[in-house]
C-alpha atoms as a PDB file:
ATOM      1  CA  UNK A   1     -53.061  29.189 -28.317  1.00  0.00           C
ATOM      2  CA  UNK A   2     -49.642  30.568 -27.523  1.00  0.00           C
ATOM      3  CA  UNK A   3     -47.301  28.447 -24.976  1.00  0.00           C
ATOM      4  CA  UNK A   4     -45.349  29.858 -22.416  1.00  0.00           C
ATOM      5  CA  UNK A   5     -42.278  28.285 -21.036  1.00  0.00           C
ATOM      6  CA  UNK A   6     -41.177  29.120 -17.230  1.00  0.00           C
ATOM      7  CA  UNK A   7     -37.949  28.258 -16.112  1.00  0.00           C
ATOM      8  CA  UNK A   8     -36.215  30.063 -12.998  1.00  0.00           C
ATOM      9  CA  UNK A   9     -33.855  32.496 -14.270  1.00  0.00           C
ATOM     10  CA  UNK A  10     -29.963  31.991 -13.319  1.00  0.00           C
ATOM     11  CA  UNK A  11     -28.769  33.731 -10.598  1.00  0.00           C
ATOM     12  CA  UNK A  12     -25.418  33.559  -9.575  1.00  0.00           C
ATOM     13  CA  UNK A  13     -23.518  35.653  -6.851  1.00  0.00           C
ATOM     14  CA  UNK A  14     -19.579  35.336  -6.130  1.00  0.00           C
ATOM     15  CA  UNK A  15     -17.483  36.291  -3.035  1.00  0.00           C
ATOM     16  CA  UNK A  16     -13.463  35.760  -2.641  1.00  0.00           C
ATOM     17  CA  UNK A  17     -12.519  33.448   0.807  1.00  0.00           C
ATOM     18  CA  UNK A  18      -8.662  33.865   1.068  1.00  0.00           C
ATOM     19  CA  UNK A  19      -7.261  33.295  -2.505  1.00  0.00           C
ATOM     20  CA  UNK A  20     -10.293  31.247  -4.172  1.00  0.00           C
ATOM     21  CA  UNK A  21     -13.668  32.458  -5.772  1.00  0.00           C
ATOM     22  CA  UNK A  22     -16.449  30.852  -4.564  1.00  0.00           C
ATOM     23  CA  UNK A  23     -19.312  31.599  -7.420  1.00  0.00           C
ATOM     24  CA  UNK A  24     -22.821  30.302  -5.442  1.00  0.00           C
ATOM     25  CA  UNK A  25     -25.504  29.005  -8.491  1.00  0.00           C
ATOM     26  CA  UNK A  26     -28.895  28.688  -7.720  1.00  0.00           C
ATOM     27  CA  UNK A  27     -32.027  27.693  -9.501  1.00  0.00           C
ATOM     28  CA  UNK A  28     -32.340  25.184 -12.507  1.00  0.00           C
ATOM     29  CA  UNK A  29     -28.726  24.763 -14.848  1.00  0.00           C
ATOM     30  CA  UNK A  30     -30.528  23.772 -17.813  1.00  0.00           C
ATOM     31  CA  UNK A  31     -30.371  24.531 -21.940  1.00  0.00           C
ATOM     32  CA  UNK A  32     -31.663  27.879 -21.409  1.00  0.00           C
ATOM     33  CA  UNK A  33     -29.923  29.188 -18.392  1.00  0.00           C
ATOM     34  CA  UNK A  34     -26.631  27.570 -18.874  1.00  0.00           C
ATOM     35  CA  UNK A  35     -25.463  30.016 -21.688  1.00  0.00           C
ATOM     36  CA  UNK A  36     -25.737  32.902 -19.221  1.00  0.00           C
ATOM     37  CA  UNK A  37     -24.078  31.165 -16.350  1.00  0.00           C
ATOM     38  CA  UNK A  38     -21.478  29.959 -18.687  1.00  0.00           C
ATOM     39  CA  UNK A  39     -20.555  33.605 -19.332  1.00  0.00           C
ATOM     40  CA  UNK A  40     -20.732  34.404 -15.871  1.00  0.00           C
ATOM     41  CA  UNK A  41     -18.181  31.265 -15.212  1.00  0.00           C
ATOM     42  CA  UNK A  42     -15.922  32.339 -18.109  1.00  0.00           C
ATOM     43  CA  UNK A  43     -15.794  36.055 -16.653  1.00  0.00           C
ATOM     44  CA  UNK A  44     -14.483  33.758 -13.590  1.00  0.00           C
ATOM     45  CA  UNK A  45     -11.643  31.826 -15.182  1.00  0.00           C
ATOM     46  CA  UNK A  46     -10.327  34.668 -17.324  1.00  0.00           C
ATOM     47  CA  UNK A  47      -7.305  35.098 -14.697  1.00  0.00           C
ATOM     48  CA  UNK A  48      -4.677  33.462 -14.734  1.00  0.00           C
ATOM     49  CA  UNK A  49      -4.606  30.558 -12.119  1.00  0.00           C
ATOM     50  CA  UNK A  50      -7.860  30.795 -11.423  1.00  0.00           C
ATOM     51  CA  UNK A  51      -8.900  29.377  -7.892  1.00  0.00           C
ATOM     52  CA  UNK A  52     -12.656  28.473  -8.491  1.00  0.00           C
ATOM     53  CA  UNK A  53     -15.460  26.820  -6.164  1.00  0.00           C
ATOM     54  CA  UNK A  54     -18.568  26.612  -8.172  1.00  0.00           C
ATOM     55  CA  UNK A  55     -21.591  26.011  -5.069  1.00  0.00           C
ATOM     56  CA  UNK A  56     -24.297  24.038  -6.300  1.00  0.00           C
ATOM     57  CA  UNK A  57     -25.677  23.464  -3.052  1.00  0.00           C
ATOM     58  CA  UNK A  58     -28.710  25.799  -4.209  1.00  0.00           C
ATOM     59  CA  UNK A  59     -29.197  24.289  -7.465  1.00  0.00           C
ATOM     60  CA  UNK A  60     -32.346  22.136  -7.835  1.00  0.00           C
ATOM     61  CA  UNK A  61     -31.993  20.487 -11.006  1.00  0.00           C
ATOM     62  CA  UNK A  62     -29.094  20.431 -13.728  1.00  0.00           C
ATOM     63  CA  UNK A  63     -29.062  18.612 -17.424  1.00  0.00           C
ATOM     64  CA  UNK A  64     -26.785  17.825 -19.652  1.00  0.00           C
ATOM     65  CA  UNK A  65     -26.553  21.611 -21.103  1.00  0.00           C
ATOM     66  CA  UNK A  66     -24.957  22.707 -17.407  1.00  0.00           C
ATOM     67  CA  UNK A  67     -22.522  19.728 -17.390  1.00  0.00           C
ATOM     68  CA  UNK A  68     -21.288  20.818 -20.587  1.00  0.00           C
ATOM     69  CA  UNK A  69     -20.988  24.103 -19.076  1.00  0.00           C
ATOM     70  CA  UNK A  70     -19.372  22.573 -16.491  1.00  0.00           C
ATOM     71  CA  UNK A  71     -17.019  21.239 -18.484  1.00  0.00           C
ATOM     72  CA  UNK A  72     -16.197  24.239 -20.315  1.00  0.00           C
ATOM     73  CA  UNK A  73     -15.255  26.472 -17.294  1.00  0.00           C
ATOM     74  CA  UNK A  74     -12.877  23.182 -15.611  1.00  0.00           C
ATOM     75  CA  UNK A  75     -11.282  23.109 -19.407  1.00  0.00           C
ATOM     76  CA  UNK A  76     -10.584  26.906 -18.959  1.00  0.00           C
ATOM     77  CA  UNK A  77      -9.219  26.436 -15.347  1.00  0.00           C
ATOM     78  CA  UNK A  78      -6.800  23.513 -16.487  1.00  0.00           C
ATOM     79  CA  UNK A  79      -5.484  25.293 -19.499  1.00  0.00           C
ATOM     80  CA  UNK A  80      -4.632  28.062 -17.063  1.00  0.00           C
ATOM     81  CA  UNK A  81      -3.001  26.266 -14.828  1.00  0.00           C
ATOM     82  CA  UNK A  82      -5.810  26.727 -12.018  1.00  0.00           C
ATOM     83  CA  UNK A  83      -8.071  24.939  -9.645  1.00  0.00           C
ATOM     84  CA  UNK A  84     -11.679  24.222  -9.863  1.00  0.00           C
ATOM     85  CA  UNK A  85     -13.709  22.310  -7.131  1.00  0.00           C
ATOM     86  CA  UNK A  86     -17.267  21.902  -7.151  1.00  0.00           C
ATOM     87  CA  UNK A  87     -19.482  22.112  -4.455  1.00  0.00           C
ATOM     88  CA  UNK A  88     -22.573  20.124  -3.401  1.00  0.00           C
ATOM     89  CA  UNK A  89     -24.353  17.862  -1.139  1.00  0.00           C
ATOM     90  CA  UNK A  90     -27.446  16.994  -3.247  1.00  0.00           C
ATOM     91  CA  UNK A  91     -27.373  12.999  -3.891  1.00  0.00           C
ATOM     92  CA  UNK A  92     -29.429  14.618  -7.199  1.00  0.00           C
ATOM     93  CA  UNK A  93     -26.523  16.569  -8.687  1.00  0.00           C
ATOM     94  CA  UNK A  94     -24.033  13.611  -6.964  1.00  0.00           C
ATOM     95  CA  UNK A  95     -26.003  11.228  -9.194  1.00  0.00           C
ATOM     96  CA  UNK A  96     -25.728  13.298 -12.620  1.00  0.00           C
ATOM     97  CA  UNK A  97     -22.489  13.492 -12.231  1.00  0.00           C
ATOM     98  CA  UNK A  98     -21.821   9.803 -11.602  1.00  0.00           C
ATOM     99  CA  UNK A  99     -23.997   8.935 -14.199  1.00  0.00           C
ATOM    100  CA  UNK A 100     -21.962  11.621 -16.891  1.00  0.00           C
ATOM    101  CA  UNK A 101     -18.724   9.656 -15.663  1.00  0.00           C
ATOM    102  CA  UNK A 102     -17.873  13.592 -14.387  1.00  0.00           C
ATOM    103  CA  UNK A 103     -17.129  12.521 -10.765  1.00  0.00           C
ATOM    104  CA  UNK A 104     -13.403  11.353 -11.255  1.00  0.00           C
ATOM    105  CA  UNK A 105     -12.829  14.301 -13.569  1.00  0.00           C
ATOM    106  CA  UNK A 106     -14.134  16.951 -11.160  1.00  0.00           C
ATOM    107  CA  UNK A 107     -12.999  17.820  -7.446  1.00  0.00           C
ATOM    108  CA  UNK A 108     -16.417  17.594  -5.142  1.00  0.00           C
ATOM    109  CA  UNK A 109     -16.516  18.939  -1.816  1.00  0.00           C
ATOM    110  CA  UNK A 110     -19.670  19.461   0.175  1.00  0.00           C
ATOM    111  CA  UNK A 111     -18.749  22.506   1.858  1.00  0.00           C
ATOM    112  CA  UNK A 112     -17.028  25.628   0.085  1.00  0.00           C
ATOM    113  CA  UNK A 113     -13.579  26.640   1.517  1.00  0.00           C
ATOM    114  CA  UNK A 114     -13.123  28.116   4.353  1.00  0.00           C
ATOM    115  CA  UNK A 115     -11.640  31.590   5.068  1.00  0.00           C
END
């Protein structure tokens, strides 16, 4: 008997308000999809001072795989001299990141910029 494994696939779409990137997630930010978002988010901190919102809003579940991903892509935005702020209003993703110790090292808004 052969098991498959579903898992929504990333999907990720990006749009510019005044100077910042707002990249929108969506889906499940788990081991298998965060390698491919984590490109997609390292495409978006390439620049110099990068101005980054990652929206989680649409993500329904994350682990520890997207945190680290997480991680990576505010690393990338410090070293070049950027800004990253995280968006979200899910108590769900509020929690993993309280419970990581992530919510002092990462800005959280619950609404992306405005242009």
């Amino acid at each position: 008997m052969v098991e498959t494994l579903i898992t929504s696939a990333p999907r990720h779409t990006e749009r510019a308000v005044g100077g910042t990137t707002v990249g929108e997630l969506r889906g499940e930010i788990d081991i298998l999809t965060a390698p491919p978002i984590g490109t997609y988010l390292d495409d978006l901190t390439a620049v110099a001072l990068p101005d980054l919102a990652v929206d989680l809003r649409a993500v329904s579940f994350i682990d520890c795989a997207g945190l680290g991903m997480l991680c990576r892509a505010r690393n990338r935005v410090v070293q070049r001299q950027g800004r990253l702020r995280l968006v979200s209003d899910s108590t769900h993703i509020l929690r993993v990141l309280s419970g990581a110790g992530l919510d002092g090292v990462f800005e959280i808004h619950d609404r992306p910029p405005k242009p």
